[in-house]
Structure formats: C-alpha cells, structure tokens
C-alpha atoms as a PDB file:
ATOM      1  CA  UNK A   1      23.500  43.149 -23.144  1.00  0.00           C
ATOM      2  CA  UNK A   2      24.011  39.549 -22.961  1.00  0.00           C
ATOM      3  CA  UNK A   3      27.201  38.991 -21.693  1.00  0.00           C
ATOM      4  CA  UNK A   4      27.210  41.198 -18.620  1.00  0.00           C
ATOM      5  CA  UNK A   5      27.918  39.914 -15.192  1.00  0.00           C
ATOM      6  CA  UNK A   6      24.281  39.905 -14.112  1.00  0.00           C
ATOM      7  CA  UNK A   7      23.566  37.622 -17.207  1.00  0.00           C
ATOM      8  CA  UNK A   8      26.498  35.244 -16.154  1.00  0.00           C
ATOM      9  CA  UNK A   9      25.344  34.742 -12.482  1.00  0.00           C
ATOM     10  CA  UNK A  10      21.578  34.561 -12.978  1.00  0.00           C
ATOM     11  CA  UNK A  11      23.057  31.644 -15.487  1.00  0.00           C
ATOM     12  CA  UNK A  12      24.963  30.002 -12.739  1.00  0.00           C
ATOM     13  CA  UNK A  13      21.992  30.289 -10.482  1.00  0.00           C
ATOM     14  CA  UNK A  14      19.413  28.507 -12.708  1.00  0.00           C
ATOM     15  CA  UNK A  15      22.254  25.924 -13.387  1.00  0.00           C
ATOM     16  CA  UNK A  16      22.434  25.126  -9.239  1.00  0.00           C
ATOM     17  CA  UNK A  17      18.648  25.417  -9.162  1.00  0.00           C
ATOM     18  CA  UNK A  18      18.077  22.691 -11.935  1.00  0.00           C
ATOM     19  CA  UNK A  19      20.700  20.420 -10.828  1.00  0.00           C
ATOM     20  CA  UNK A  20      19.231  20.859  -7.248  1.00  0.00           C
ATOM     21  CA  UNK A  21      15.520  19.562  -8.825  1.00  0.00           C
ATOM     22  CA  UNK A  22      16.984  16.695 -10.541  1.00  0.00           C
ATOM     23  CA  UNK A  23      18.843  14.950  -7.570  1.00  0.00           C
ATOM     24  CA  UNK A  24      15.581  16.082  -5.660  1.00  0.00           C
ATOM     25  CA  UNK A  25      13.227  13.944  -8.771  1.00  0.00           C
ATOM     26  CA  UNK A  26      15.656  10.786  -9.103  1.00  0.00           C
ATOM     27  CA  UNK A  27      15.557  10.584  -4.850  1.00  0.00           C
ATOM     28  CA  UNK A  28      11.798  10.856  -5.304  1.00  0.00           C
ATOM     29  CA  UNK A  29      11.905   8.735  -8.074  1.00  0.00           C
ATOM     30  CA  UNK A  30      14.329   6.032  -6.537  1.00  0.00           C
ATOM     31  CA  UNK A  31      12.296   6.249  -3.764  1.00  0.00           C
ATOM     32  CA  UNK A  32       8.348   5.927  -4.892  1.00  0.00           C
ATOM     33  CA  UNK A  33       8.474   3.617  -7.860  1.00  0.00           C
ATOM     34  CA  UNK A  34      10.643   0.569  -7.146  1.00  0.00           C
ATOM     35  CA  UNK A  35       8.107  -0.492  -4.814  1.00  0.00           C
ATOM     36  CA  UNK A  36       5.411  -1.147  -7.419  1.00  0.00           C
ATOM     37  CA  UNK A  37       7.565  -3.814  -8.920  1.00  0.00           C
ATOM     38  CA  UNK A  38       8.951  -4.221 -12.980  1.00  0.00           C
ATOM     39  CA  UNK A  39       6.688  -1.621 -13.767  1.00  0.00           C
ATOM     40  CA  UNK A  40       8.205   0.595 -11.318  1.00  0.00           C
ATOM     41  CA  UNK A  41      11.153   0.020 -12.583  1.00  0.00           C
ATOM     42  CA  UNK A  42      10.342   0.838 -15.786  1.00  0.00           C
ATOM     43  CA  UNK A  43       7.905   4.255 -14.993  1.00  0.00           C
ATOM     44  CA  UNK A  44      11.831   5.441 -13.296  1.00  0.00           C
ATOM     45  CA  UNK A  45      14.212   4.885 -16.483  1.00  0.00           C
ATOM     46  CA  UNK A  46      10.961   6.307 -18.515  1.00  0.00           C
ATOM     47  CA  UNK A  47      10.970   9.521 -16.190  1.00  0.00           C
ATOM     48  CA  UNK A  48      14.849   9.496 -16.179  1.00  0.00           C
ATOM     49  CA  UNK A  49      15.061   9.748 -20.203  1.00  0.00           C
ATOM     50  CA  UNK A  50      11.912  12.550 -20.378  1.00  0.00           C
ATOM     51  CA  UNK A  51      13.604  14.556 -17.238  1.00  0.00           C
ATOM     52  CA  UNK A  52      17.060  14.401 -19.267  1.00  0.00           C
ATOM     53  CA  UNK A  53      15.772  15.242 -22.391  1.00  0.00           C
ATOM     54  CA  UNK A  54      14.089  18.372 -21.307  1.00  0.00           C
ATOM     55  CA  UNK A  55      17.519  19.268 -19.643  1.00  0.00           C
ATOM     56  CA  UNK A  56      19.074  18.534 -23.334  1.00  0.00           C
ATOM     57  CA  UNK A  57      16.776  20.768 -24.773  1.00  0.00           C
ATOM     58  CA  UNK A  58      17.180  23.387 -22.161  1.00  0.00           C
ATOM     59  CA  UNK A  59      20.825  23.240 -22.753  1.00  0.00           C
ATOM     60  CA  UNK A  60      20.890  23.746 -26.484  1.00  0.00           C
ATOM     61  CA  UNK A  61      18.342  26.388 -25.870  1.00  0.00           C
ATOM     62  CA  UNK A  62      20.924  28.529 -23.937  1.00  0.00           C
ATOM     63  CA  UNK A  63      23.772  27.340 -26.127  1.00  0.00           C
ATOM     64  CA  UNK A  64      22.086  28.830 -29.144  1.00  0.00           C
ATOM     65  CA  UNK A  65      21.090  31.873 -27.019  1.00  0.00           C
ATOM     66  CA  UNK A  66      24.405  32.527 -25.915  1.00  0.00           C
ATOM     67  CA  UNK A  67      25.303  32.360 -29.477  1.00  0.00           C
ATOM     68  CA  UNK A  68      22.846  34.530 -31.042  1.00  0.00           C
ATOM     69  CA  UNK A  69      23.814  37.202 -28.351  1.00  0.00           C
ATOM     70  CA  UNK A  70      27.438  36.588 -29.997  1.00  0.00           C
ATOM     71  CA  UNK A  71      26.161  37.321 -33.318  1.00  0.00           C
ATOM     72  CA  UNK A  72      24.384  40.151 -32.701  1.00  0.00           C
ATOM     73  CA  UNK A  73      27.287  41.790 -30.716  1.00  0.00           C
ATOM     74  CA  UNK A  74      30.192  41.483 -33.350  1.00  0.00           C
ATOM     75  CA  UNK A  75      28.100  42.881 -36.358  1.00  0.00           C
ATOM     76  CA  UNK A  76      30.646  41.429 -39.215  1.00  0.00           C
ATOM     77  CA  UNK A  77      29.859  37.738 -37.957  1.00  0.00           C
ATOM     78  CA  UNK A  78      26.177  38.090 -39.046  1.00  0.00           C
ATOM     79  CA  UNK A  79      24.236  37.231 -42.297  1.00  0.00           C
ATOM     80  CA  UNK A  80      24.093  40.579 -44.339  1.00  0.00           C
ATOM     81  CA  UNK A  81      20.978  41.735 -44.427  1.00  0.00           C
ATOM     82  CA  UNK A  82      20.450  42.857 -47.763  1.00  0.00           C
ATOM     83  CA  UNK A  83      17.322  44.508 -49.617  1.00  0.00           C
ATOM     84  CA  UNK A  84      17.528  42.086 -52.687  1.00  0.00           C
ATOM     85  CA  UNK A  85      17.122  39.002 -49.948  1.00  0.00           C
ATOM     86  CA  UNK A  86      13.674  39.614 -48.729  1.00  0.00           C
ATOM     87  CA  UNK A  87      10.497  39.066 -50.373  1.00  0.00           C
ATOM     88  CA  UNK A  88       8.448  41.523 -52.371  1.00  0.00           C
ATOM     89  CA  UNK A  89       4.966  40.923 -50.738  1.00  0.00           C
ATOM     90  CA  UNK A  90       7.022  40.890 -47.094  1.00  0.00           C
ATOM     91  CA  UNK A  91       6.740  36.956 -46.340  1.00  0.00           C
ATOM     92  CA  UNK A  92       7.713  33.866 -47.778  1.00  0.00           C
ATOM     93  CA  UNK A  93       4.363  32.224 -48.990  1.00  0.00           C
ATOM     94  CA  UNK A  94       2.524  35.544 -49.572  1.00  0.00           C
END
C-alpha cells in the first residue's frame, strides 16, 4: 500500500533527516571554504547548486512515486492495457 500511515511518517522522517544534512553541509560549507579566498567562494555556490539539485531530483522522484501509487490504486485512472498495444516479438526494437 502506498498511502498507509507508515508510508506517510517514514516520508516525514526522511524529509527532517534531509533538511537536517543540508543546514549541517551549508554550516560546513560556510564554514571551510570562505577561507581559501574567491575560489572558496565559488567551490560554496558550486556545492550549493549540486546539493540543491539532487534535492530537486529527489523531490520529483517522490512526487512521481506518490503519483504512480495513485494510479495504480484507482484502476480507471490508468492507461488501458490492451493486447493490440504491445509488440508481437515482446519488445520494442526486437
């Protein structure tokens, strides 16, 4: 099941986890680089833009996961899966 209450709270506990690691990194961050001058300054925004964008990613990962799980539950909003749709041989290019 996707949407049980187990599912919800292990959700909210990643979420606390992962914001706790990011204000950990940018105190780190704030902390190690600006001492090795303009370059240190720019290794931090670098490591600010990579550490958001795997959060992005993260995010949309769940987002579609969460939305898979609501396709899968409520049978008439999925794609019809029909005989006539797949391929003879059983794949696309063979």
């Amino acid at each position: 099941m996707c949407f049980t209450m187990e599912f919800i709270e292990s959700l909210f506990i990643w979420a606390v986890i992962i914001c706790a690691v990011v204000a950990i990194i940018r105190i780190l961050i704030a902390l190690v680089l600006p001492g090795l001058g303009q370059i240190g300054v720019i290794l931090m925004q670098l490591l600010n833009i990579v550490m958001w964008a795997i959060i992005a990613i993260f995010i949309i990962y769940i987002c579609f996961d969460l939305i898979s799980c609501l396709i899968s539950a409520a049978p008439k909003l999925g794609f019809p899966h029909h005989a006539w749709i797949t391929w003879p041989s059983g794949s696309l290019f063979g």
